[in-house]
PDB file of N, CA and C in Angstrom:
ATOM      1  N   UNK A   1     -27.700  -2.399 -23.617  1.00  0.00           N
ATOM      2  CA  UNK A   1     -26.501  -3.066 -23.080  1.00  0.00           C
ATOM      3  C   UNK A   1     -26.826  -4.503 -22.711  1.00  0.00           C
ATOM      4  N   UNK A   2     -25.810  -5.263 -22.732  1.00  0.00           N
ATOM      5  CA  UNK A   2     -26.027  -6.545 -22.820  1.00  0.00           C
ATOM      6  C   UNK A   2     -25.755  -7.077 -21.453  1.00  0.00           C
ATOM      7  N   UNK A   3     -26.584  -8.108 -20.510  1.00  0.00           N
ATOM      8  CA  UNK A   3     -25.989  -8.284 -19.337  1.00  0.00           C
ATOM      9  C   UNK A   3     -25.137  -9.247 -19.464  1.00  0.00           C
ATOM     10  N   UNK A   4     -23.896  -9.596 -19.146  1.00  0.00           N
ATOM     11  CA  UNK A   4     -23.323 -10.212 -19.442  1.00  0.00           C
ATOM     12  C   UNK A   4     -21.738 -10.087 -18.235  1.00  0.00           C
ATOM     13  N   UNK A   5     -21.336 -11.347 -18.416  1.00  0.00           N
ATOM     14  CA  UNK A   5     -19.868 -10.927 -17.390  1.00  0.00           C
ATOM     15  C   UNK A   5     -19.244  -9.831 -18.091  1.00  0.00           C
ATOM     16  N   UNK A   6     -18.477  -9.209 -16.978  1.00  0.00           N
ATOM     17  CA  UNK A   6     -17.493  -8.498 -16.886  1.00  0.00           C
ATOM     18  C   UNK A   6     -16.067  -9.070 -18.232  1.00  0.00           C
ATOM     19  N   UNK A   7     -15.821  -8.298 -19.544  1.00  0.00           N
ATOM     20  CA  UNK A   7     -15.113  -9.143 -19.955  1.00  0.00           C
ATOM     21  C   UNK A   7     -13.524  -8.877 -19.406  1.00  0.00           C
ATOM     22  N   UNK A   8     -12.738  -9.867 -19.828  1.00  0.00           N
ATOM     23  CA  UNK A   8     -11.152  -9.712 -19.638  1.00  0.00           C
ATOM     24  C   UNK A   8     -10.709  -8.487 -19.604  1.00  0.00           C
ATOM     25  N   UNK A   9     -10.833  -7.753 -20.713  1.00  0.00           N
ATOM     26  CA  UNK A   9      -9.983  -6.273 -20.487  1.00  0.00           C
ATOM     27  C   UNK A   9     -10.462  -5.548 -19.556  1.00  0.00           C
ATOM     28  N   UNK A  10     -12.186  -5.494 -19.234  1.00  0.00           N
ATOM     29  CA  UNK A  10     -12.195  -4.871 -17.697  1.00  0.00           C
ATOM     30  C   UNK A  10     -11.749  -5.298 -16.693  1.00  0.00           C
ATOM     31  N   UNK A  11     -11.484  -6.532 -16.764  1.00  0.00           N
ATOM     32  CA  UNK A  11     -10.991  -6.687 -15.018  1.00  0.00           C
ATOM     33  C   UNK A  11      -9.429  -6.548 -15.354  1.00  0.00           C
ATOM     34  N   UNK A  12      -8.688  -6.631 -16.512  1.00  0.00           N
ATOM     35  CA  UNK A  12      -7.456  -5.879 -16.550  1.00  0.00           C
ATOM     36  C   UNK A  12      -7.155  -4.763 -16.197  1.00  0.00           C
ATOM     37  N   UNK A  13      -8.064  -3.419 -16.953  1.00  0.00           N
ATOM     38  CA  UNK A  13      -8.075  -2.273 -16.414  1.00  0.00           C
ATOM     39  C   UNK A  13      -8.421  -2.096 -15.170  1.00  0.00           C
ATOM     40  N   UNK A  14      -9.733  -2.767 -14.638  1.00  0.00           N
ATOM     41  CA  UNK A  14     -10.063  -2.660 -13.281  1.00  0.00           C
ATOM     42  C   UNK A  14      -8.568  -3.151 -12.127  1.00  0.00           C
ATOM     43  N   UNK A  15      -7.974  -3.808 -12.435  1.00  0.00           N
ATOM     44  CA  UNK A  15      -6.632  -4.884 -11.634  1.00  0.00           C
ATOM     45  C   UNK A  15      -6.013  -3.145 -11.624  1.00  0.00           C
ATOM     46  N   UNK A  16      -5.477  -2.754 -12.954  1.00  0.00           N
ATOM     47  CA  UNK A  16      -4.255  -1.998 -13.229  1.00  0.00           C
ATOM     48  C   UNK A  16      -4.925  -0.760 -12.324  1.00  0.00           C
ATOM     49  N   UNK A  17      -5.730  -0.091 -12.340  1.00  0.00           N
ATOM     50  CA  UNK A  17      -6.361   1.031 -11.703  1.00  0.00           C
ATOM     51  C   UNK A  17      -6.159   0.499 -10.060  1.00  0.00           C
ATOM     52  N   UNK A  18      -6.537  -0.495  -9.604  1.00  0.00           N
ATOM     53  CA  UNK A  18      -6.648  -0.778  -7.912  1.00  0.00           C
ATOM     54  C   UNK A  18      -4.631  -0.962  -8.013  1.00  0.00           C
ATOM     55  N   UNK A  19      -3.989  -1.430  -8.536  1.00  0.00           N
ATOM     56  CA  UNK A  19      -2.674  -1.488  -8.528  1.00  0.00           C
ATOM     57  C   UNK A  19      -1.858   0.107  -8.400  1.00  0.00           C
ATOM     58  N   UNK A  20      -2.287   0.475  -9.725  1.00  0.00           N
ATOM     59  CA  UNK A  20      -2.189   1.945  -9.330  1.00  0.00           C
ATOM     60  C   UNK A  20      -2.657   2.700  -8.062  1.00  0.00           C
ATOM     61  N   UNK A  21      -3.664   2.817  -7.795  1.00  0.00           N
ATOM     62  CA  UNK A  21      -4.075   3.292  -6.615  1.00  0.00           C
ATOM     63  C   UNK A  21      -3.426   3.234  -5.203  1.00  0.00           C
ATOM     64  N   UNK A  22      -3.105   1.574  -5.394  1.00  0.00           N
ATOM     65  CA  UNK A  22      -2.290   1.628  -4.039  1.00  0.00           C
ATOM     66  C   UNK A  22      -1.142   1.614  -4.039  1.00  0.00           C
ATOM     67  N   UNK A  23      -0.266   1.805  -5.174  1.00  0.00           N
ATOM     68  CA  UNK A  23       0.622   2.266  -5.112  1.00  0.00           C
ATOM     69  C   UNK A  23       1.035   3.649  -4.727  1.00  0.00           C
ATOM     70  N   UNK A  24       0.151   4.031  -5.137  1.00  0.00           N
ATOM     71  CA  UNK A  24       0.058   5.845  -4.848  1.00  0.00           C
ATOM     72  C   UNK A  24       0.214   6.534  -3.785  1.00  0.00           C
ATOM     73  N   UNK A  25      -0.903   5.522  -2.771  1.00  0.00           N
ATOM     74  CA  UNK A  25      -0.858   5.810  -1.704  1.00  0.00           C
ATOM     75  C   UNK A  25       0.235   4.759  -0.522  1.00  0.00           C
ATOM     76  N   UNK A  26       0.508   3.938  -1.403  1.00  0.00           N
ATOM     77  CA  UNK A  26       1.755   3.728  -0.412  1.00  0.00           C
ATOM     78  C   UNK A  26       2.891   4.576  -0.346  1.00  0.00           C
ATOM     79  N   UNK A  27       3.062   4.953  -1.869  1.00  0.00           N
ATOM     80  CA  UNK A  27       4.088   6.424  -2.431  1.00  0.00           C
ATOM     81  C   UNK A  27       4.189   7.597  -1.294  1.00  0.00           C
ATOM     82  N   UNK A  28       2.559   7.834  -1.494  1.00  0.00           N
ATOM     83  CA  UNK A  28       2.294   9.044  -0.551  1.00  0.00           C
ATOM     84  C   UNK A  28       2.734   8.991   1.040  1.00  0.00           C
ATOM     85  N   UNK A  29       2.247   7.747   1.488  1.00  0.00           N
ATOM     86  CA  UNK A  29       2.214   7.341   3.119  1.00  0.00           C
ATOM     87  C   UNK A  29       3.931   7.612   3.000  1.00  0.00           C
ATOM     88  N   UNK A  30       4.601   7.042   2.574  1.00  0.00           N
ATOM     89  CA  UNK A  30       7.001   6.585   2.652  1.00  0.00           C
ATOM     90  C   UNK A  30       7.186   7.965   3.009  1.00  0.00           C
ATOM     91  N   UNK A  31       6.174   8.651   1.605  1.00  0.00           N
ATOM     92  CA  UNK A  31       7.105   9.810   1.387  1.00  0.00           C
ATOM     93  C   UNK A  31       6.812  10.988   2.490  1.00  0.00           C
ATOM     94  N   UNK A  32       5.191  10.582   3.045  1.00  0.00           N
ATOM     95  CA  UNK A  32       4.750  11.828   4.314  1.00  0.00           C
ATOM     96  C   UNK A  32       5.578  11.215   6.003  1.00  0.00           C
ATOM     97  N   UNK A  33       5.526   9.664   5.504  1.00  0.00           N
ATOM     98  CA  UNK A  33       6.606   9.475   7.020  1.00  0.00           C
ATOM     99  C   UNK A  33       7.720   8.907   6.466  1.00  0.00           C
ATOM    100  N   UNK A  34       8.823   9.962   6.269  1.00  0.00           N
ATOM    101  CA  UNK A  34      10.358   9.096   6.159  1.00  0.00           C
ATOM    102  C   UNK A  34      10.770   8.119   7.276  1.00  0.00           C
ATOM    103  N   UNK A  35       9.956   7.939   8.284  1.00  0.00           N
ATOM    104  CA  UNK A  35      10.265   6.730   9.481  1.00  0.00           C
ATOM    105  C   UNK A  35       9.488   5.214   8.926  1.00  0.00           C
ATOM    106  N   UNK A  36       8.789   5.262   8.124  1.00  0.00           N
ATOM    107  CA  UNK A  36       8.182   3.989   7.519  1.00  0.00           C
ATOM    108  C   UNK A  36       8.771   3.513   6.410  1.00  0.00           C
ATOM    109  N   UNK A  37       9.507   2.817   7.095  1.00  0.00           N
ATOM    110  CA  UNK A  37      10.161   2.037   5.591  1.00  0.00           C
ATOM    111  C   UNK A  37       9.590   0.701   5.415  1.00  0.00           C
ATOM    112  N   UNK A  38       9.913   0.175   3.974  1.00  0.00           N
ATOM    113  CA  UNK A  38       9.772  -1.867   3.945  1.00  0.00           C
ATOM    114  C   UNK A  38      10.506  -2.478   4.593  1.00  0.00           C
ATOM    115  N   UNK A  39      11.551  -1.474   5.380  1.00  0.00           N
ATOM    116  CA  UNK A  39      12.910  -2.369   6.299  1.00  0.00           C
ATOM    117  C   UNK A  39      12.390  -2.447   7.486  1.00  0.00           C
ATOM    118  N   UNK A  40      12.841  -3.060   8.380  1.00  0.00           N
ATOM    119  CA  UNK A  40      12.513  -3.877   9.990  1.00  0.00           C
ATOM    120  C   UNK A  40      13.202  -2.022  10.515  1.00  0.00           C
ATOM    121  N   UNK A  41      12.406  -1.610  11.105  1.00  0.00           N
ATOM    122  CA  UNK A  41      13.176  -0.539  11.799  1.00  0.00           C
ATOM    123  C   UNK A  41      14.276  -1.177  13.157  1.00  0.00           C
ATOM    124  N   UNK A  42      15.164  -0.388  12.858  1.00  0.00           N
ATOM    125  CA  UNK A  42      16.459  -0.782  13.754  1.00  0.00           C
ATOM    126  C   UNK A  42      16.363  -0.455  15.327  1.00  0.00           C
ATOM    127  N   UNK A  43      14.924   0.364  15.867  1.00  0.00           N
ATOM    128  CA  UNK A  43      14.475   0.154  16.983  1.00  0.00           C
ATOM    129  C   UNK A  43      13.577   0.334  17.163  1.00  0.00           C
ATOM    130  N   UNK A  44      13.128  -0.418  18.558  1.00  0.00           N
ATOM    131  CA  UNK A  44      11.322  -0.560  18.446  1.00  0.00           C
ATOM    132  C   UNK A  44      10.835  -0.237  19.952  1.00  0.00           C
ATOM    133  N   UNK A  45       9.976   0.773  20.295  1.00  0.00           N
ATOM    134  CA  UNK A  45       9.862   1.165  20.839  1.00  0.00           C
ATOM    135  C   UNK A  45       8.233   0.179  21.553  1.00  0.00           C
ATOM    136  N   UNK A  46       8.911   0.071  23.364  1.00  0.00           N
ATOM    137  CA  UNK A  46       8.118  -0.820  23.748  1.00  0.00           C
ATOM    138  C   UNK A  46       6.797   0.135  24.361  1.00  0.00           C
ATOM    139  N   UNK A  47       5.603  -0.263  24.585  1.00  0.00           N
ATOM    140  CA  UNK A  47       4.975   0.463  25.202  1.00  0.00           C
ATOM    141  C   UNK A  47       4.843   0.980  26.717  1.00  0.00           C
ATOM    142  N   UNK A  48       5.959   0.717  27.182  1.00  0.00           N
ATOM    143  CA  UNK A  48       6.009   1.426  28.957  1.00  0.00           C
ATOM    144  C   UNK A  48       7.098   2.534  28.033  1.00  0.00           C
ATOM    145  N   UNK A  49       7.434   2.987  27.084  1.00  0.00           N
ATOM    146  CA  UNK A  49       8.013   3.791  26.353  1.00  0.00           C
ATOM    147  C   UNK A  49       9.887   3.894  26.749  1.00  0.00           C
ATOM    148  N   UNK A  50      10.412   2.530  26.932  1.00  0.00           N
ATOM    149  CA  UNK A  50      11.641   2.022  26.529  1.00  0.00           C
ATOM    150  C   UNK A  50      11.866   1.458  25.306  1.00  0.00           C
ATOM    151  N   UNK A  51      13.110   2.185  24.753  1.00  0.00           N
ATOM    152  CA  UNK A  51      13.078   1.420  23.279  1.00  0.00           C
ATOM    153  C   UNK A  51      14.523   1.101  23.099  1.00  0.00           C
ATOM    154  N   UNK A  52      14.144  -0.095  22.933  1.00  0.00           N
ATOM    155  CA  UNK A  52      14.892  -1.576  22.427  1.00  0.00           C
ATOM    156  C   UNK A  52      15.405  -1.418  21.713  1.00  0.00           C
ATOM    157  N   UNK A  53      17.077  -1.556  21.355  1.00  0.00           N
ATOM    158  CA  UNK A  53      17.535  -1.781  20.251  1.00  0.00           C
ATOM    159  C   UNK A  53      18.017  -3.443  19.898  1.00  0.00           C
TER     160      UNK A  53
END
């Protein structure tokens, strides 16, 4: 084997695999808490445990 850089299509595949991956597990995280969304939650709970709307 030749030492040599890493060529283009591996770090393509390498990109697409870490892309995949965390997609997956962002998939996984939405779908195990339906309370985590990409939206601003509509209330936020302060830590003396009053929550703010």
């Amino acid at each position: 084997m030749k030492s040599k850089s890493i060529s283009s299509l591996d770090m393509r595949r390498l990109a697409a695999v870490i892309l995949f991956l965390t997609g997956g597990v962002l998939l996984a995280v939405i779908l195990a808490k339906p309370e985590i969304t990409l939206l601003p939650a509509p209330a936020v709970t302060q830590p003396s445990g009053k929550v703010v709307r």
